[in-house]
C-alpha atoms as a PDB file:
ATOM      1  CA  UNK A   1       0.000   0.000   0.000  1.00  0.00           C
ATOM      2  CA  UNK A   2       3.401   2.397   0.354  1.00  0.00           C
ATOM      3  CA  UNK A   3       3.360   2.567  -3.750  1.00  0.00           C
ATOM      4  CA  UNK A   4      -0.302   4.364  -3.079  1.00  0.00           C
ATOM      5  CA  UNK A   5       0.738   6.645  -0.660  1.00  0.00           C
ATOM      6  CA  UNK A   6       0.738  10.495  -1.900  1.00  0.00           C
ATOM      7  CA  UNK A   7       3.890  12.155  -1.601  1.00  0.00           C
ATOM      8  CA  UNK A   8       3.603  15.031   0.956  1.00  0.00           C
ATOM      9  CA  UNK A   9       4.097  18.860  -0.095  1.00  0.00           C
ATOM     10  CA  UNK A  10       6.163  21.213   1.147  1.00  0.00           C
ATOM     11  CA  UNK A  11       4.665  22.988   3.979  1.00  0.00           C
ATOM     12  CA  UNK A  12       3.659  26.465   3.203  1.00  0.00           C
ATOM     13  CA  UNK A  13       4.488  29.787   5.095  1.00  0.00           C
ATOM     14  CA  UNK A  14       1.454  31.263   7.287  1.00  0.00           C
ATOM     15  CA  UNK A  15       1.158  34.177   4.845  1.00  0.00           C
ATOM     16  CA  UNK A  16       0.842  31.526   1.813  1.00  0.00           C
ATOM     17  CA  UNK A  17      -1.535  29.567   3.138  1.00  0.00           C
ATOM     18  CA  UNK A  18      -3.795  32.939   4.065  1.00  0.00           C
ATOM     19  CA  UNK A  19      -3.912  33.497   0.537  1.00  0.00           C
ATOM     20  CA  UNK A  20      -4.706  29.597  -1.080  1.00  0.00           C
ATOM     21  CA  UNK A  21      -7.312  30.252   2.014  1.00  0.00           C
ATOM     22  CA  UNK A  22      -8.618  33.205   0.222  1.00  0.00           C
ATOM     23  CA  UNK A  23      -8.698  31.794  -3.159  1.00  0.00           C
ATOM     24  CA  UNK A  24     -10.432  28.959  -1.908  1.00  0.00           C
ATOM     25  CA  UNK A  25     -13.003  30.453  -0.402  1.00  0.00           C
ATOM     26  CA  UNK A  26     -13.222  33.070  -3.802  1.00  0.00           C
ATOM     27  CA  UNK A  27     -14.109  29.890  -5.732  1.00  0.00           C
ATOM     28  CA  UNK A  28     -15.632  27.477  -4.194  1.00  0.00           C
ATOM     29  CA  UNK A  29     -17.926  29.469  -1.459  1.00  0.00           C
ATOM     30  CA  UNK A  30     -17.122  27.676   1.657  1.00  0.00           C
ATOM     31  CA  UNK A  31     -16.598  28.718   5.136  1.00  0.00           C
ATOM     32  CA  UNK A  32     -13.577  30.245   6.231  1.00  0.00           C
ATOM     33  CA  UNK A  33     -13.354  27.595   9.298  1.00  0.00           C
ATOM     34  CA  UNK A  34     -13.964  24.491   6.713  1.00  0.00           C
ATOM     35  CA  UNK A  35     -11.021  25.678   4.478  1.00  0.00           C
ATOM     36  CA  UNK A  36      -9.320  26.506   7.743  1.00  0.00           C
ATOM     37  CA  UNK A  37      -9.705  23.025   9.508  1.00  0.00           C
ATOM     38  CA  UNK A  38      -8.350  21.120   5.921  1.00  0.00           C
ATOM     39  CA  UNK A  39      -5.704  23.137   5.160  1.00  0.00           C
ATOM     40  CA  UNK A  40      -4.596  23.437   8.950  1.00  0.00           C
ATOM     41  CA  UNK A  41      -4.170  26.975   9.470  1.00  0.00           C
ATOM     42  CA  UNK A  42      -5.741  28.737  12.585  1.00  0.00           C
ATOM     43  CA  UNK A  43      -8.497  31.407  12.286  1.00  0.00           C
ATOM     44  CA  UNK A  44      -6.600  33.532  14.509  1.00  0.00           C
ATOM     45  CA  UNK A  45      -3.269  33.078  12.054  1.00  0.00           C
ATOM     46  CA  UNK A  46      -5.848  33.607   9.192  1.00  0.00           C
ATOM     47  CA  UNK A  47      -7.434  36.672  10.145  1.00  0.00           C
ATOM     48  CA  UNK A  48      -4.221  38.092  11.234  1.00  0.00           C
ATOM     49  CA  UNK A  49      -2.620  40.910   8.833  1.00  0.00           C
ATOM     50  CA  UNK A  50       1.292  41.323   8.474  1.00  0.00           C
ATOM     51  CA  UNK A  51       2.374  44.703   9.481  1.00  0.00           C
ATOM     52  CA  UNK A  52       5.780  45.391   7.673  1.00  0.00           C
ATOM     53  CA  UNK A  53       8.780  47.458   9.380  1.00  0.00           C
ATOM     54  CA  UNK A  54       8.151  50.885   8.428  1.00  0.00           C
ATOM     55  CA  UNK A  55      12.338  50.781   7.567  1.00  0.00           C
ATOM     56  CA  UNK A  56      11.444  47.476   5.487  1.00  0.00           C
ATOM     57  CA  UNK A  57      11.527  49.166   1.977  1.00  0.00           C
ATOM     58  CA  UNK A  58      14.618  50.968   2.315  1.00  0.00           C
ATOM     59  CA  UNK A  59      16.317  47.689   3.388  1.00  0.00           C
ATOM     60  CA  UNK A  60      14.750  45.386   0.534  1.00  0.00           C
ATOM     61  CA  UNK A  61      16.428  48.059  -1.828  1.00  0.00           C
ATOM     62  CA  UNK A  62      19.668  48.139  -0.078  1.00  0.00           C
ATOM     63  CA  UNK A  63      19.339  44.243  -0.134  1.00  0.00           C
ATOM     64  CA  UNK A  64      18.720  44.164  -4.394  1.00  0.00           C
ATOM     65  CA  UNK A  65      21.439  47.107  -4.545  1.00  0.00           C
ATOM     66  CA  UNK A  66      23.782  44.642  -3.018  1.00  0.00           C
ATOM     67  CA  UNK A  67      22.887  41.596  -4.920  1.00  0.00           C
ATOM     68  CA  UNK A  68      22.954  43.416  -8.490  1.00  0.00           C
ATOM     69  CA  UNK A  69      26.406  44.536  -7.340  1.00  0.00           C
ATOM     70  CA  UNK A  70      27.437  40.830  -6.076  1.00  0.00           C
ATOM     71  CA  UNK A  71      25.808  38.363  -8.058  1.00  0.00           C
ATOM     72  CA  UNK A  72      27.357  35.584  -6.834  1.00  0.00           C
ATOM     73  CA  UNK A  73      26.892  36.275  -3.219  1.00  0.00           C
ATOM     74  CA  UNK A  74      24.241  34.994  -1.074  1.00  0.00           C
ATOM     75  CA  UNK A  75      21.919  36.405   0.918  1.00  0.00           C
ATOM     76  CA  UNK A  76      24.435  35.498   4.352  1.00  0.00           C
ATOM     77  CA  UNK A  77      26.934  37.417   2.384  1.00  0.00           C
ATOM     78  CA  UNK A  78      24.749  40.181   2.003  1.00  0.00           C
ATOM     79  CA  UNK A  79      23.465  40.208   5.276  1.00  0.00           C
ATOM     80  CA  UNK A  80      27.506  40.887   6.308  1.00  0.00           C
ATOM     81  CA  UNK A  81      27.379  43.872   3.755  1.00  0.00           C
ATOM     82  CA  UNK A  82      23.614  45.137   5.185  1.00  0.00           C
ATOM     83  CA  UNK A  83      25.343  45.079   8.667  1.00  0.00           C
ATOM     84  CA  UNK A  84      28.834  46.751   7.695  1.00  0.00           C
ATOM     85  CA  UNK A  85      26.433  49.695   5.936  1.00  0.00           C
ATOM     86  CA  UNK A  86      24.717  50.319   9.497  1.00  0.00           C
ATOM     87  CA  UNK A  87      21.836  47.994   9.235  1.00  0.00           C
ATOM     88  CA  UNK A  88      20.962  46.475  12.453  1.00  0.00           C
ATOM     89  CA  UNK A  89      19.448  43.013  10.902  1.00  0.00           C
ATOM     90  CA  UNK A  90      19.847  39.136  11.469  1.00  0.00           C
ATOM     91  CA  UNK A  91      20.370  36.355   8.912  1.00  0.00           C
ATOM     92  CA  UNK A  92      16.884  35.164   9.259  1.00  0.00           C
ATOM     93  CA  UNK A  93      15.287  38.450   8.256  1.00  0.00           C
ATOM     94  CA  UNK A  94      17.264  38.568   5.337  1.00  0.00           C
ATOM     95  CA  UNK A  95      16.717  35.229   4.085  1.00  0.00           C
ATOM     96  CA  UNK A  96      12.723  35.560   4.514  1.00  0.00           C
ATOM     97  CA  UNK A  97      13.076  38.509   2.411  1.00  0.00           C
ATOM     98  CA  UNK A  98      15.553  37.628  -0.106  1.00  0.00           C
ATOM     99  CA  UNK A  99      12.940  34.393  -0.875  1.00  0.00           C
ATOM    100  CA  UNK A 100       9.816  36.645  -0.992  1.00  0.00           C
ATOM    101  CA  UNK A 101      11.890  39.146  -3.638  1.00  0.00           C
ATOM    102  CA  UNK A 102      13.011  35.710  -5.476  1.00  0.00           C
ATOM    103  CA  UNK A 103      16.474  36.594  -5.155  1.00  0.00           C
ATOM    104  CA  UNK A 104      18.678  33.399  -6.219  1.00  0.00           C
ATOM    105  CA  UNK A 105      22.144  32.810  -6.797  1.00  0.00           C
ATOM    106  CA  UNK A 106      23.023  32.586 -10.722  1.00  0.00           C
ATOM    107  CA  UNK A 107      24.539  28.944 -10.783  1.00  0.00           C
ATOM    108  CA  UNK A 108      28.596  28.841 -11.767  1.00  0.00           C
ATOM    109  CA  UNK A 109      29.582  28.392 -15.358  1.00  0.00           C
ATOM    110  CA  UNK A 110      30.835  24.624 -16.491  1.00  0.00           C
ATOM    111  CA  UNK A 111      34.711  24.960 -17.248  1.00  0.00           C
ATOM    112  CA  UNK A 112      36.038  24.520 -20.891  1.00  0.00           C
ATOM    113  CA  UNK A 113      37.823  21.797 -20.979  1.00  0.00           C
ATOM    114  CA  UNK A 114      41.234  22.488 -21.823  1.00  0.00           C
ATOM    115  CA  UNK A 115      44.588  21.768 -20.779  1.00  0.00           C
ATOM    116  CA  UNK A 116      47.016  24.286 -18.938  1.00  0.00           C
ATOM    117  CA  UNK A 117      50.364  24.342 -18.925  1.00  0.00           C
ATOM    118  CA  UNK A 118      52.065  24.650 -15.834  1.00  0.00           C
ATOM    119  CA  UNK A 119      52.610  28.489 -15.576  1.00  0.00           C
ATOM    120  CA  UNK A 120      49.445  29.279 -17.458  1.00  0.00           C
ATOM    121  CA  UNK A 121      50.895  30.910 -20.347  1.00  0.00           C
ATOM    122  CA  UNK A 122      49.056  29.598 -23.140  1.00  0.00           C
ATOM    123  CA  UNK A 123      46.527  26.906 -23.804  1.00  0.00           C
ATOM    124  CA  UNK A 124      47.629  23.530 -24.612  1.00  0.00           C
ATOM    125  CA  UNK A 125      45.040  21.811 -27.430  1.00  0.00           C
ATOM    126  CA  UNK A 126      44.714  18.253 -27.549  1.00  0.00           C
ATOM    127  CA  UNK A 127      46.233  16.266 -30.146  1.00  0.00           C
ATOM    128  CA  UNK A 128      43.732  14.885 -32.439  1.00  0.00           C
ATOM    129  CA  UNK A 129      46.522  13.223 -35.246  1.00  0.00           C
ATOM    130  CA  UNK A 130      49.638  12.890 -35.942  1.00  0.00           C
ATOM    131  CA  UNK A 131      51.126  16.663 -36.495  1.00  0.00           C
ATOM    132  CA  UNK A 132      48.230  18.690 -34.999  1.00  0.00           C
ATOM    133  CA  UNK A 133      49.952  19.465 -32.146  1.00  0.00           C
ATOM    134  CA  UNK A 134      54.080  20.139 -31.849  1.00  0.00           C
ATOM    135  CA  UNK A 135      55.338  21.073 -28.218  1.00  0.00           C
ATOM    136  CA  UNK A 136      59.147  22.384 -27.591  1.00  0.00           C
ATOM    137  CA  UNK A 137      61.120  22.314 -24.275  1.00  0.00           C
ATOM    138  CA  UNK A 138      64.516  23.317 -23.105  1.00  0.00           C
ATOM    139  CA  UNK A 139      66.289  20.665 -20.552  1.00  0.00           C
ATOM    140  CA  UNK A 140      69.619  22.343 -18.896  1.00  0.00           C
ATOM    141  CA  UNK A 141      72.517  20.164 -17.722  1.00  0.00           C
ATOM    142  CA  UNK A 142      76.431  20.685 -17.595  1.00  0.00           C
ATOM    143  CA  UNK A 143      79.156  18.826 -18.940  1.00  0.00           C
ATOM    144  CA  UNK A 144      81.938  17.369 -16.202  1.00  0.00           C
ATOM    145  CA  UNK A 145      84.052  20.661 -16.918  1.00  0.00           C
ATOM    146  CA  UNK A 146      80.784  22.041 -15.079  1.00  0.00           C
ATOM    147  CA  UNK A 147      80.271  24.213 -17.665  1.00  0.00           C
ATOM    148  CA  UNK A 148      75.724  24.578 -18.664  1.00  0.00           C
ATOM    149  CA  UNK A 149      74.648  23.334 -21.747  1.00  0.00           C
ATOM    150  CA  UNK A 150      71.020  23.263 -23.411  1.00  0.00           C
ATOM    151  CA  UNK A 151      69.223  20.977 -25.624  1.00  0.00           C
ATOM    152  CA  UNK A 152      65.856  21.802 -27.540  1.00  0.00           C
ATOM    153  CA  UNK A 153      63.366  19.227 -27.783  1.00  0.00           C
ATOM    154  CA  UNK A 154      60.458  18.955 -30.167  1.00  0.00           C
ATOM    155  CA  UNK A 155      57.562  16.632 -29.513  1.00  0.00           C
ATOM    156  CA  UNK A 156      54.854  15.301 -31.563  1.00  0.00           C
ATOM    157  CA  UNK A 157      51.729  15.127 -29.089  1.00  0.00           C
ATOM    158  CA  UNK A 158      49.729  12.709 -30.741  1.00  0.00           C
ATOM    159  CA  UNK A 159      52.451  10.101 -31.565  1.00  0.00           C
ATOM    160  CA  UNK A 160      55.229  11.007 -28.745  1.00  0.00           C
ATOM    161  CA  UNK A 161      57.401  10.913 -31.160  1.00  0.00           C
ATOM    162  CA  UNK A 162      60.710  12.894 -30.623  1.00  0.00           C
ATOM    163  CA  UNK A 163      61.139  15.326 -33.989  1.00  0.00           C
ATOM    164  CA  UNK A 164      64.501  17.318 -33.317  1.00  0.00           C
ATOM    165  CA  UNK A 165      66.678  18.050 -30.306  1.00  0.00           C
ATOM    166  CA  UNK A 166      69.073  21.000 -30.581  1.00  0.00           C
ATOM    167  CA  UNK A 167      72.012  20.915 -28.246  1.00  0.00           C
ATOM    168  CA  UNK A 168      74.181  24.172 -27.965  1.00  0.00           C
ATOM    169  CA  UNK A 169      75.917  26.119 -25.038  1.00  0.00           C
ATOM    170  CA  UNK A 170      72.862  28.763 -25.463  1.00  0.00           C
ATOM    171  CA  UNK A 171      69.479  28.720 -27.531  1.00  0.00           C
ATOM    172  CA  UNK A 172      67.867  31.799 -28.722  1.00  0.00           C
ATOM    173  CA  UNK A 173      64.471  32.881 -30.084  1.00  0.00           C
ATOM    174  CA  UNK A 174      66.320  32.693 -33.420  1.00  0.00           C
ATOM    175  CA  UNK A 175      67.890  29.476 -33.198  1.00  0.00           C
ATOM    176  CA  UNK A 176      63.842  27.925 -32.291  1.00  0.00           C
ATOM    177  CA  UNK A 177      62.628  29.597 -34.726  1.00  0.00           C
ATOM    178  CA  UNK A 178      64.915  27.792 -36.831  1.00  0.00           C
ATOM    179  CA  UNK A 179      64.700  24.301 -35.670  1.00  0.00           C
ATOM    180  CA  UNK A 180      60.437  24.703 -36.132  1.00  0.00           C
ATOM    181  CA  UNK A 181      61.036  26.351 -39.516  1.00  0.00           C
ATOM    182  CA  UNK A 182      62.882  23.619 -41.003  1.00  0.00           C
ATOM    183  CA  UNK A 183      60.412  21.153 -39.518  1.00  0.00           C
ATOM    184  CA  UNK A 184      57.691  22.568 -40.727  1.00  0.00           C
ATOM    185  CA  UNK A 185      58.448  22.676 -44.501  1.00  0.00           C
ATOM    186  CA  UNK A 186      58.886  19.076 -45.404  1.00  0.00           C
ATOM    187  CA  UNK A 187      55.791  18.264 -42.827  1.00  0.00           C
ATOM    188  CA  UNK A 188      53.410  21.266 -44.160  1.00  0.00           C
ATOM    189  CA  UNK A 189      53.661  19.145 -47.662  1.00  0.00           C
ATOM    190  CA  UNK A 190      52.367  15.852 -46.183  1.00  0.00           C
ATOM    191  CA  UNK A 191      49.458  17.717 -44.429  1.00  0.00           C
ATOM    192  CA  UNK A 192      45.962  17.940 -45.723  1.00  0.00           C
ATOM    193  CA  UNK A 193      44.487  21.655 -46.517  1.00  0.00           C
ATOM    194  CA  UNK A 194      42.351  21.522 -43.309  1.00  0.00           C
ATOM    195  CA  UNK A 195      44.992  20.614 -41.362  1.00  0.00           C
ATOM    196  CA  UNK A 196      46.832  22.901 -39.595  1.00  0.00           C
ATOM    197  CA  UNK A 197      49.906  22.598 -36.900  1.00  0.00           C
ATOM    198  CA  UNK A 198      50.371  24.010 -33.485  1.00  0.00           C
ATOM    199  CA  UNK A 199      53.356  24.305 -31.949  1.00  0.00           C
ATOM    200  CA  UNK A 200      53.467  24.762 -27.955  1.00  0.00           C
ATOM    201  CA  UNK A 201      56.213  26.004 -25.578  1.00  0.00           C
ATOM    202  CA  UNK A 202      56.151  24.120 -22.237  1.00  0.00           C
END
C-alpha cells in the first residue's frame, strides 16, 4: 500500500496559506473555518494581517542594490554587507526577504575543458593526429668541466614521437625559430588543406 501513498508537499508559510485560504473560499464558497480546519491553518493566524517594518523598503532596496552589485553572493553574504552599511538586521530576516523578492544565486559556469600548462601561459590543445599538435622544451645540464649546456626538444603530441633536439651552449628565439622552420616545410607538404599545426612552448 506504500506505492499508493501520496507524496507530501512542502509545507507552506502562514502568509501563503492565508492566501490559497482566500482563493479557496473566492471559488468554491465555503466557510472560512472548513477551508481553515483542511488546510490546517488557525483562524486567529488567518485573520491576522502582516504589518511590515516601516524601515522594510529601504532595506529590501539596499538588499537588491547589493545583490545586483554581487551576483554571486548569497543572501548570508549580504546580510555581512547590510550590517557593515549600518543595518541592524539578522540572517533570518534577510533570508525571509531575499525568498519573498526571489532573489537566487546565478549557478557557476561549467569549465572549458582544456589543458594548462604549468605556468598558465598559453593553452595547450589536444592532439587529435599525428602533427596537430608540436610542443618544444629546453632541458639544462652541464658537462663534467661544469660548464651549462642546453638541448631543444620537439615533440609530436599525438604520436610522442621525438622530432629534433638542438644541443648548444645557449638557444635563442632565433635558433627555435629555426629548428620549427625547417620542420615545418617538409611536414606542411604531407598535411591535408584543413589541417593545420600548433606548436606549444612548455
Amino acid at each position: 500500500m506504500d506505492q499508493f501513498r501520496p507524496e507530501r508537499a512542502a509545507p507552506m508559510s502562514p502568509s501563503r496559506r492565508r492566501a490559497c485560504i482566500n482563493r479557496v473560499r473566492s471559488e468554491m464558497r465555503v466557510s472560512e473555518r472548513r477551508v481553515c480546519r483542511v488546510l490546517g491553518q488557525h483562524r486567529s493566524t488567518q485573520r491576522r494581517l502582516p504589518v511590515s517594518r516601516a524601515d522594510e523598503e529601504r532595506l529590501v532596496a539596499d538588499m537588491i542594490e547589493l545583490a545586483r552589485q554581487y551576483g554571486r553572493y548569497g543572501y548570508r553574504r549580504v546580510a555581512a554587507l547590510l550590517r557593515d552599511a549600518g543595518w541592524q538586521v539578522n540572517d533570518k530576516r534577510i533570508e525571509r526577504l531575499w525568498k519573498r523578492e526571489g532573489l537566487k544565486v546565478p549557478s557557476k559556469q561549467p569549465k572549458k575543458g582544456r589543458l594548462w600548462l604549468n605556468d598558465g601561459s598559453c593553452v595547450r590543445l589536444r592532439p587529435e593526429h599525428r602533427d596537430h599538435v608540436w610542443s618544444y622544451d629546453f632541458v639544462h645540464h652541464r658537462t663534467d668541466d661544469g660548464k651549462a649546456f642546453r638541448t631543444l626538444n620537439i615533440l609530436d603530441e599525438h604520436s610522442r614521437e621525438c622530432l629534433a633536439i638542438r644541443v648548444k651552449r645557449k638557444l635563442n628565439s632565433t635558433e627555435v625559430i629555426d629548428a620549427l622552420t625547417d620542420l615545418f616545410m617538409p611536414h606542411a607538404a604531407c598535411l591535408p588543406t584543413s589541417a593545420q599545426t600548433t606548436a606549444q612552448s612548455s
